[in-house]
Every structure is written in structure tokens, then in C-alpha cells.
PDB file of N, CA and C in Angstrom:
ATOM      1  N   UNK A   1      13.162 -34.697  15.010  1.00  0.00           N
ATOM      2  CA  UNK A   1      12.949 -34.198  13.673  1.00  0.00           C
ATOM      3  C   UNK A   1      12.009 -33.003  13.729  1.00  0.00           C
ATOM      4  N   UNK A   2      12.087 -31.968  13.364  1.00  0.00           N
ATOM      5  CA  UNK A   2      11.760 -30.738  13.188  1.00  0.00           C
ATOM      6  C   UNK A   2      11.474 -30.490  11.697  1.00  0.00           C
ATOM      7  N   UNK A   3       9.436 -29.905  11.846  1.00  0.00           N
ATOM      8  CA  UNK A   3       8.828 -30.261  10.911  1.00  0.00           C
ATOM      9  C   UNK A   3       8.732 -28.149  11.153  1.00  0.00           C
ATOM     10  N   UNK A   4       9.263 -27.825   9.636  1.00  0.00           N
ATOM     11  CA  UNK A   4       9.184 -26.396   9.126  1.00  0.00           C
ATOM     12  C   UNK A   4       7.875 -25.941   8.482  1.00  0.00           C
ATOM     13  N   UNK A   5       7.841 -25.081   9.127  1.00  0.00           N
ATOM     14  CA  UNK A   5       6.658 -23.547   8.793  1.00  0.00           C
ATOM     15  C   UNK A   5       6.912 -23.820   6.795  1.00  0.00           C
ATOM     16  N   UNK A   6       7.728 -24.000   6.570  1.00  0.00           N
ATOM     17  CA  UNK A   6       7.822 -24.093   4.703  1.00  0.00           C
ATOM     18  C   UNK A   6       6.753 -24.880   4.753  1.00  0.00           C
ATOM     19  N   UNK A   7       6.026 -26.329   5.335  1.00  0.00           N
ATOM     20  CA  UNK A   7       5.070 -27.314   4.868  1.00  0.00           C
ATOM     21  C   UNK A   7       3.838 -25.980   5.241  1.00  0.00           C
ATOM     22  N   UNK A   8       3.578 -25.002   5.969  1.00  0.00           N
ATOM     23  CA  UNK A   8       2.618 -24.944   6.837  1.00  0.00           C
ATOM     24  C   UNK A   8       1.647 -24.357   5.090  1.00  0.00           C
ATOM     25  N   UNK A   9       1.838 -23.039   4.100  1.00  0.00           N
ATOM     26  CA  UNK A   9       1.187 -23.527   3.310  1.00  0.00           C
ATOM     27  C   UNK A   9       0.481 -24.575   2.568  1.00  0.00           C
ATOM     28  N   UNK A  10       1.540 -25.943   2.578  1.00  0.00           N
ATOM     29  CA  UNK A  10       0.653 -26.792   1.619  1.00  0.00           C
ATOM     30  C   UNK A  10       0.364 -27.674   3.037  1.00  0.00           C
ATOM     31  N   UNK A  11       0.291 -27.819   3.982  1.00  0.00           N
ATOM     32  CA  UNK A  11      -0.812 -28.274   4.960  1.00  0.00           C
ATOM     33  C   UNK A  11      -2.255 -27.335   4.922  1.00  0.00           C
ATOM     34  N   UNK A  12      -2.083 -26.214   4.789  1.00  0.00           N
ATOM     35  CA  UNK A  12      -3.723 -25.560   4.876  1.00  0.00           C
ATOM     36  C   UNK A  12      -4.064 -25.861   3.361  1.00  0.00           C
ATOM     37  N   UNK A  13      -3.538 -25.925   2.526  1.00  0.00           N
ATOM     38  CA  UNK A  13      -3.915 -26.242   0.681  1.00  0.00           C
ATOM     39  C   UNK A  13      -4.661 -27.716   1.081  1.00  0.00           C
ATOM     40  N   UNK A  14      -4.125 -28.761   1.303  1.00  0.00           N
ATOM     41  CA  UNK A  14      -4.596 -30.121   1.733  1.00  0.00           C
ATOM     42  C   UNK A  14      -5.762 -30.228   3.197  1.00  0.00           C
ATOM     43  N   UNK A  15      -5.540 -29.408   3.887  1.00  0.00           N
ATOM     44  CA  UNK A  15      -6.308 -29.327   4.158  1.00  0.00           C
ATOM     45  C   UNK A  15      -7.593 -29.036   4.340  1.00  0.00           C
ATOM     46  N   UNK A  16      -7.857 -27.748   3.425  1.00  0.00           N
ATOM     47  CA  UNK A  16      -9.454 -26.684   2.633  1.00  0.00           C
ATOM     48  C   UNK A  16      -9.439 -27.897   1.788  1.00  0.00           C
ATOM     49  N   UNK A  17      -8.477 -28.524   0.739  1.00  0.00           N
ATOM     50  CA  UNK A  17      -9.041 -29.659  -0.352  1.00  0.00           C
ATOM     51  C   UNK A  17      -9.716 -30.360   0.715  1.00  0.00           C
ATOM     52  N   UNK A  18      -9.225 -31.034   1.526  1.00  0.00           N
ATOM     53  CA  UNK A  18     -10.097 -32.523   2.316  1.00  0.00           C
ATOM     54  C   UNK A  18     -11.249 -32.278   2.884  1.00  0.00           C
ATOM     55  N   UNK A  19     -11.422 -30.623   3.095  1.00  0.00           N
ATOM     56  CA  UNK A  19     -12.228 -30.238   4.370  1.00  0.00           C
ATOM     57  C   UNK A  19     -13.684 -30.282   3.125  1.00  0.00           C
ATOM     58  N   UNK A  20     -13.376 -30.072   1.816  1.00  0.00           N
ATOM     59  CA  UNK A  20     -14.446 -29.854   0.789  1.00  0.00           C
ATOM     60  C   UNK A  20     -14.640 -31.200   0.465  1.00  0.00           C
ATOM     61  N   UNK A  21     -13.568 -31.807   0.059  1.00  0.00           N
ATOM     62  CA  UNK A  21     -14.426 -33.294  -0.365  1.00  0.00           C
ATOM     63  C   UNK A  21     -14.809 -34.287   0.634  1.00  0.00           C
ATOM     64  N   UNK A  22     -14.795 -34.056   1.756  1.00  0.00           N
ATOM     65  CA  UNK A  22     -15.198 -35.252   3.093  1.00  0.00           C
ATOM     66  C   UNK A  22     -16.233 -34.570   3.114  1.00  0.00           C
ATOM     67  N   UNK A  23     -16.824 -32.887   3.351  1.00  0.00           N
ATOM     68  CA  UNK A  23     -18.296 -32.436   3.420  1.00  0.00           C
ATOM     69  C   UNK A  23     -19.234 -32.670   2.170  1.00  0.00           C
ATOM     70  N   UNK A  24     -18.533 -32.818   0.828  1.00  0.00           N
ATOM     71  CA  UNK A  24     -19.445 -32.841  -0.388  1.00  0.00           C
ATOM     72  C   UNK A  24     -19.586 -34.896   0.165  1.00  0.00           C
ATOM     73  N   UNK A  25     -18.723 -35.486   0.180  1.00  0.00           N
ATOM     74  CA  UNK A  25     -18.840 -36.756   0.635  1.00  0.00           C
ATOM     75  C   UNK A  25     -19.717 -37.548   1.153  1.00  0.00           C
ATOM     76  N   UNK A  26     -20.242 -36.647   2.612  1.00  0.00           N
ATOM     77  CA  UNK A  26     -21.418 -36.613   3.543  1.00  0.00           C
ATOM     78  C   UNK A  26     -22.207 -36.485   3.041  1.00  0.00           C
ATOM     79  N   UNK A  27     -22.428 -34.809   2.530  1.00  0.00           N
ATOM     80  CA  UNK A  27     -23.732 -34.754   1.960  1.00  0.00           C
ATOM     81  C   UNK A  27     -24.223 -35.781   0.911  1.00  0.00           C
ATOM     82  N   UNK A  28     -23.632 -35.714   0.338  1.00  0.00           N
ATOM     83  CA  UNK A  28     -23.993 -37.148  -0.944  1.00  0.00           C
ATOM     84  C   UNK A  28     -24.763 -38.056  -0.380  1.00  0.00           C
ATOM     85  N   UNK A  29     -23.437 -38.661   0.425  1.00  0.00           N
ATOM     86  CA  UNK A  29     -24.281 -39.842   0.936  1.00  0.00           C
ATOM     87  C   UNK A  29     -25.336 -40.118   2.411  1.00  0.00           C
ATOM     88  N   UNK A  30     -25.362 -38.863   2.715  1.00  0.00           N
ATOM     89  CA  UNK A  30     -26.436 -39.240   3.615  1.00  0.00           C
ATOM     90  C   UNK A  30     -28.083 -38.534   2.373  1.00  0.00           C
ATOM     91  N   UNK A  31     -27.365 -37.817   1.443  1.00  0.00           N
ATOM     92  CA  UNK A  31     -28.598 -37.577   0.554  1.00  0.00           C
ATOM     93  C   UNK A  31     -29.255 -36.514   0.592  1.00  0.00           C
ATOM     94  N   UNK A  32     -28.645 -35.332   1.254  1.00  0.00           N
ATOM     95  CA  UNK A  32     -28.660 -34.290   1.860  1.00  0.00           C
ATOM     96  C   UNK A  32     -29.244 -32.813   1.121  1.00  0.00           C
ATOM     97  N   UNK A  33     -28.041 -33.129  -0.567  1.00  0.00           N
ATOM     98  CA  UNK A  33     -28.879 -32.427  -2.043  1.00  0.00           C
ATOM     99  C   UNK A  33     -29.080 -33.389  -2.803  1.00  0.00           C
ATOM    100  N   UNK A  34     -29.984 -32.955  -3.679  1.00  0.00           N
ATOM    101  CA  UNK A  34     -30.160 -33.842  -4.995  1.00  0.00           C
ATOM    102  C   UNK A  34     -29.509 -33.383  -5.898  1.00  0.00           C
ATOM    103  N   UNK A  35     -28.751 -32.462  -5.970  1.00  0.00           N
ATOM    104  CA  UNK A  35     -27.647 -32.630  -7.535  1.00  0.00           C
ATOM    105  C   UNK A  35     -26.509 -33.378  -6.910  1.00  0.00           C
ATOM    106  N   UNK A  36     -25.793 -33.672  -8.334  1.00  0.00           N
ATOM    107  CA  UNK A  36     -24.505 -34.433  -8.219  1.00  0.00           C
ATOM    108  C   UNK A  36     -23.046 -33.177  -7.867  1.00  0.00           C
ATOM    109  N   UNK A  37     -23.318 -32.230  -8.097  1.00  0.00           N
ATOM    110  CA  UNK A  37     -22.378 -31.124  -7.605  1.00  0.00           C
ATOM    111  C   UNK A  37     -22.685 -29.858  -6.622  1.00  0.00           C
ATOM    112  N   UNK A  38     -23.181 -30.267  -5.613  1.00  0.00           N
ATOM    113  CA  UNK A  38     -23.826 -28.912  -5.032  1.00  0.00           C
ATOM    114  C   UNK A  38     -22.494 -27.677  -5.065  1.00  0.00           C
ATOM    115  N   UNK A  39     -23.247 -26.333  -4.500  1.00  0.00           N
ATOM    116  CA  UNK A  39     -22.396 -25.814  -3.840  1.00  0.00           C
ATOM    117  C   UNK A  39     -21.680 -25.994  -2.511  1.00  0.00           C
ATOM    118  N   UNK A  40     -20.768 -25.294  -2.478  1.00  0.00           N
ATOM    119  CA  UNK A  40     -20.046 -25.447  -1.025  1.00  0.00           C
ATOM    120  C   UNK A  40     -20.849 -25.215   0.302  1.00  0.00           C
ATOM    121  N   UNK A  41     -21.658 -24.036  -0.062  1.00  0.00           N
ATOM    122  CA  UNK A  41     -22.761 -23.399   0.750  1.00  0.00           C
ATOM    123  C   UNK A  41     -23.463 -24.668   1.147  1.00  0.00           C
ATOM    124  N   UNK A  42     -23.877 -25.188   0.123  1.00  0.00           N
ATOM    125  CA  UNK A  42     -25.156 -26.470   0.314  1.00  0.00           C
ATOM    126  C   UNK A  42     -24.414 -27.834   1.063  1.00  0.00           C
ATOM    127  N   UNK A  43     -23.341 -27.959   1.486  1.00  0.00           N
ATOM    128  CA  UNK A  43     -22.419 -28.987   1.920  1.00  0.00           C
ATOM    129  C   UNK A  43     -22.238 -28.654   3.143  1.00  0.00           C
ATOM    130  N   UNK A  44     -22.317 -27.557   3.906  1.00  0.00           N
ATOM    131  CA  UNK A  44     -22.334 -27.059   4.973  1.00  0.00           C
ATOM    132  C   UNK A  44     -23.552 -26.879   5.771  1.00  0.00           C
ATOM    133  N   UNK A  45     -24.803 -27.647   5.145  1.00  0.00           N
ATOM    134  CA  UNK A  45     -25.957 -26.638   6.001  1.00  0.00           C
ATOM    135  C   UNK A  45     -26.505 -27.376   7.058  1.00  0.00           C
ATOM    136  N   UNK A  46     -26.690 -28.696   7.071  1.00  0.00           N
ATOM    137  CA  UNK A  46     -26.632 -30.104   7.822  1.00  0.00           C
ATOM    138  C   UNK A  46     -25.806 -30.456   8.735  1.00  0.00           C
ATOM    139  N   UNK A  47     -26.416 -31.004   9.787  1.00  0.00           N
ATOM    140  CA  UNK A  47     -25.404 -31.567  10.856  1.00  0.00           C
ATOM    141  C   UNK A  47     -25.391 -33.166   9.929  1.00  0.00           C
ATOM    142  N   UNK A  48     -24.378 -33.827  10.085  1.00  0.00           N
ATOM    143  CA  UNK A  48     -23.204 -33.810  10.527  1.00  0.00           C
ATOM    144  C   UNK A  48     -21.514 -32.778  10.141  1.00  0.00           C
ATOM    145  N   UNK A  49     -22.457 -32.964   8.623  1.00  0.00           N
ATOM    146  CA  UNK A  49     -21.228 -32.339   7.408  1.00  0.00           C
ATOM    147  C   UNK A  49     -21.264 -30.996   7.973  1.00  0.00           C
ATOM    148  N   UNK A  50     -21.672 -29.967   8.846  1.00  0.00           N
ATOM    149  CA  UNK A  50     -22.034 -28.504   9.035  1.00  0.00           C
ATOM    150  C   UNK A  50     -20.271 -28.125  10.322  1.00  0.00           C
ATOM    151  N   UNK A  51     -21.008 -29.481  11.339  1.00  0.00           N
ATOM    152  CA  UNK A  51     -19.998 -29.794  12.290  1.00  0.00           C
ATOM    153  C   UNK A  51     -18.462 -29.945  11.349  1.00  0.00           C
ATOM    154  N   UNK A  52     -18.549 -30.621  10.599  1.00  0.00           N
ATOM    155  CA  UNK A  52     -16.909 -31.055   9.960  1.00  0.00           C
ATOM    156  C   UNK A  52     -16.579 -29.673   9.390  1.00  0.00           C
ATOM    157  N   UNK A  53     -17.519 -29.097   8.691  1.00  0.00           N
ATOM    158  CA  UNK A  53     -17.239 -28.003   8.007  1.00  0.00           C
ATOM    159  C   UNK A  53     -16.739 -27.029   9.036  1.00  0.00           C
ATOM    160  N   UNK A  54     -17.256 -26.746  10.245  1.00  0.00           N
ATOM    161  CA  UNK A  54     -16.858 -25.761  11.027  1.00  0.00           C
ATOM    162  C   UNK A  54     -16.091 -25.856  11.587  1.00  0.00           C
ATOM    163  N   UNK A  55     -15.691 -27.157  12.054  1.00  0.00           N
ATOM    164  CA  UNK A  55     -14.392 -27.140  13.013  1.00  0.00           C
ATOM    165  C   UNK A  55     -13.066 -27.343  12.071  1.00  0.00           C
ATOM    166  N   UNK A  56     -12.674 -27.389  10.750  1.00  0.00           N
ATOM    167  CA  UNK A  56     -12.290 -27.396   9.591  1.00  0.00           C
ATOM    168  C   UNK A  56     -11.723 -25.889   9.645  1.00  0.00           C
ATOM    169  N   UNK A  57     -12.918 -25.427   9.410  1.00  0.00           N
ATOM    170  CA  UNK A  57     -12.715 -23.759   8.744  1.00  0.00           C
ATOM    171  C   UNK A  57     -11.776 -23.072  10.128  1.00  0.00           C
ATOM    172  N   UNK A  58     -12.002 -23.556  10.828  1.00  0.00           N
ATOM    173  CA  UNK A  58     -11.567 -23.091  12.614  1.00  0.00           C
ATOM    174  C   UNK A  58      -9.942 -23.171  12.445  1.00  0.00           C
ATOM    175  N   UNK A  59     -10.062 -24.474  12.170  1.00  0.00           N
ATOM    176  CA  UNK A  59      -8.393 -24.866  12.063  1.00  0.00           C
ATOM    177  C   UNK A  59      -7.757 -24.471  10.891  1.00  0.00           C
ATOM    178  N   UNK A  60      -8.634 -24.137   9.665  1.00  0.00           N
ATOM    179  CA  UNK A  60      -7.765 -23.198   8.399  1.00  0.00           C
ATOM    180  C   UNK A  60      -7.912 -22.317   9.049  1.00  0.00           C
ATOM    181  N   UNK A  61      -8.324 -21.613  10.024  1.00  0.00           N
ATOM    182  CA  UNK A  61      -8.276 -20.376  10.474  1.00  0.00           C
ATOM    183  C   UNK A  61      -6.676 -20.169  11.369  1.00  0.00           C
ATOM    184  N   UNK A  62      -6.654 -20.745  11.978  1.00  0.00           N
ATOM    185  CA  UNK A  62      -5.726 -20.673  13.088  1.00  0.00           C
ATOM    186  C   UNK A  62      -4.081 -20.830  12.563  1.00  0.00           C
ATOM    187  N   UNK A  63      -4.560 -21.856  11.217  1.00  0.00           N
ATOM    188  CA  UNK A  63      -3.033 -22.380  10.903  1.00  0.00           C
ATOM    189  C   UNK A  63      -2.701 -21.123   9.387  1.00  0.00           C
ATOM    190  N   UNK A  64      -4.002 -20.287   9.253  1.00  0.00           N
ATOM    191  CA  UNK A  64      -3.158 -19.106   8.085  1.00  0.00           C
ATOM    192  C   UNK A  64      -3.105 -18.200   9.050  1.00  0.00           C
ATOM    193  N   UNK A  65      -3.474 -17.996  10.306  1.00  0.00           N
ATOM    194  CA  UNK A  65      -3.153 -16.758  11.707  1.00  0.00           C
ATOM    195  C   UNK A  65      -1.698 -16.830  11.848  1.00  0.00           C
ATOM    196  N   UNK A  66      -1.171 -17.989  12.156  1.00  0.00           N
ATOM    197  CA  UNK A  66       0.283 -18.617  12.496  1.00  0.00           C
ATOM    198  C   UNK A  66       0.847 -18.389  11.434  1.00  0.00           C
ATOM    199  N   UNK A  67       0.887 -18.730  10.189  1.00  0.00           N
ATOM    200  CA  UNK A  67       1.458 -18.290   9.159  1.00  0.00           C
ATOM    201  C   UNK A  67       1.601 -16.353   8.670  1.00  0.00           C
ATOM    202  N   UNK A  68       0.540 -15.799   8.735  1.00  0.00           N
ATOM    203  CA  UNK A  68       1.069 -14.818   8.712  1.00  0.00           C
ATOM    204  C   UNK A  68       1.641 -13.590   9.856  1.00  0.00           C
ATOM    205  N   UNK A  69       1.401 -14.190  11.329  1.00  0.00           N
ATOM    206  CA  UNK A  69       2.298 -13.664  11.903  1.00  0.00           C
ATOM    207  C   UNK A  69       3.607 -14.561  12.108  1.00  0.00           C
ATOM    208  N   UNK A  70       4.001 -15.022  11.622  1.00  0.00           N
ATOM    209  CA  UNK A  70       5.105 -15.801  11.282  1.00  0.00           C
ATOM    210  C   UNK A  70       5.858 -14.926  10.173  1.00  0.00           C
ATOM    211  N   UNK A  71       5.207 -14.665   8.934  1.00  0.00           N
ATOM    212  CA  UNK A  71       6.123 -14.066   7.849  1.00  0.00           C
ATOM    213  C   UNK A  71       5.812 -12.532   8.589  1.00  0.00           C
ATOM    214  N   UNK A  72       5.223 -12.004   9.384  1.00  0.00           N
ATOM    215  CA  UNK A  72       5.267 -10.619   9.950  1.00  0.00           C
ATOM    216  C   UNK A  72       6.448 -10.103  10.837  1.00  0.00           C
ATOM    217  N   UNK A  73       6.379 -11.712  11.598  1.00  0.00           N
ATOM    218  CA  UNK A  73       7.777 -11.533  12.536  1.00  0.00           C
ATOM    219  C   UNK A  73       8.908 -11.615  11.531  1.00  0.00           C
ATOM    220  N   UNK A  74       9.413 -12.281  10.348  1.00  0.00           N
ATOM    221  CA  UNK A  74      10.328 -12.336   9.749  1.00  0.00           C
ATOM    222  C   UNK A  74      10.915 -11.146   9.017  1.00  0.00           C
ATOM    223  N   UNK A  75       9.531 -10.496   8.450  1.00  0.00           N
ATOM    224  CA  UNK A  75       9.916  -8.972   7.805  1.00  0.00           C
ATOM    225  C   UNK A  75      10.358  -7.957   8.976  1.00  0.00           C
ATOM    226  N   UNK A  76       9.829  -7.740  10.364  1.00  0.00           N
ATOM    227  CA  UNK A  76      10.266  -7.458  11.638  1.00  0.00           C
ATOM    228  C   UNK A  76      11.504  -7.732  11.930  1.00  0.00           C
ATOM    229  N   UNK A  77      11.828  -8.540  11.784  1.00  0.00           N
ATOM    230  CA  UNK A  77      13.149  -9.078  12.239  1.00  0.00           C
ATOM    231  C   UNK A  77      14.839  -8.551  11.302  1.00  0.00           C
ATOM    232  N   UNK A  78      13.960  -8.307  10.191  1.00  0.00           N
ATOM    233  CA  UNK A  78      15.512  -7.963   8.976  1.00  0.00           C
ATOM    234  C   UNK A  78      15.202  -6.998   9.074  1.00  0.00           C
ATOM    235  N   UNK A  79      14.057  -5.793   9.729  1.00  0.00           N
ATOM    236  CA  UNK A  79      14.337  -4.848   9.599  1.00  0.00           C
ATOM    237  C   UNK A  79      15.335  -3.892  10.657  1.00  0.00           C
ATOM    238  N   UNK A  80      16.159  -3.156   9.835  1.00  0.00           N
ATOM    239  CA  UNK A  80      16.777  -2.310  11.528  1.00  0.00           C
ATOM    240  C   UNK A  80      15.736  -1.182  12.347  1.00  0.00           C
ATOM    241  N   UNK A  81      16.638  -1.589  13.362  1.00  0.00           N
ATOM    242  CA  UNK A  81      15.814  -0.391  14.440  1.00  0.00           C
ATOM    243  C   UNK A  81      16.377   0.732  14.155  1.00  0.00           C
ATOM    244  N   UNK A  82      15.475   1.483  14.271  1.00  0.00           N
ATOM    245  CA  UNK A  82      15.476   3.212  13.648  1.00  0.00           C
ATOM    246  C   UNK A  82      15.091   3.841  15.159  1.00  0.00           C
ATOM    247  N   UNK A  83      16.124   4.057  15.723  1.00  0.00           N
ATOM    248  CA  UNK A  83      16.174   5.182  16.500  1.00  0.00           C
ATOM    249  C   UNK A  83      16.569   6.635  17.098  1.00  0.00           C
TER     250      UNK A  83
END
């Protein structure tokens, strides 16, 4: 079974969502801020939640890299060669 580049947007969408509420999660509960909504900034500044946050952002990194040389090769590809 062959899993299509069509999911690969809403895998990075689900994934930035999870990557924010498992770090606001942490922080909470290890007690990290005292408001009930920090910023994103403030969810990141602490080890452990800092670690999740970064290796997170790494992998939204890599999987919108793949995606847009993916739709780069596709516009490449319908185009003709002009020689």
C-alpha cells in the first residue's frame, strides 16, 4: 500500500497542531509558566518541552523541504524543453 505526497500537507498541519499542544502540555504541567495560556515562545524555553519543540520543528522542517521540491519537480516536469 502506497501512502501519497496528497496526505504530506495534512501530516505537517497535525503535526505543528501536536507539536504545540504536547509542548503547552509539558509546560503546564511540570509548572514551567504561571498563566493558563502562555505563548509559544514561553513553551519552548525549558528542557524537556525545548527538546520536543526542536526536534518537532526539525521534522516540520524536512517534511515542507520534501513537499516543495516535490511540487517544483512537478511544475519541471510539464514543462517543455526549450531548446
Amino acid at each position: 500500500m502506497e501512502i501519497g505526497v496528497k496526505y504530506l500537507p495534512l501530516m505537517i498541519l497535525l503535526l505543528l497542531a501536536s507539536t504545540v499542544c504536547t509542548t503547552l502540555l509539558l509546560t503546564l504541567i511540570k509548572k514551567h509558566v504561571t498563566d493558563s495560556l502562555p505563548y509559544i515562545s514561553d513553551t519552548g524555553t525549558l528542557p524537556p518541552e525545548s527538546c520536543v519543540f526542536g526536534q518537532a520543528l526539525n521534522v516540520l522542517w524536512v517534511l515542507c523541504m520534501y513537499n516543495i521540491m516535490y511540487i517544483c519537480y512537478c511544475i519541471e516536469e510539464e514543462r517543455p524543453l526549450l531548446m
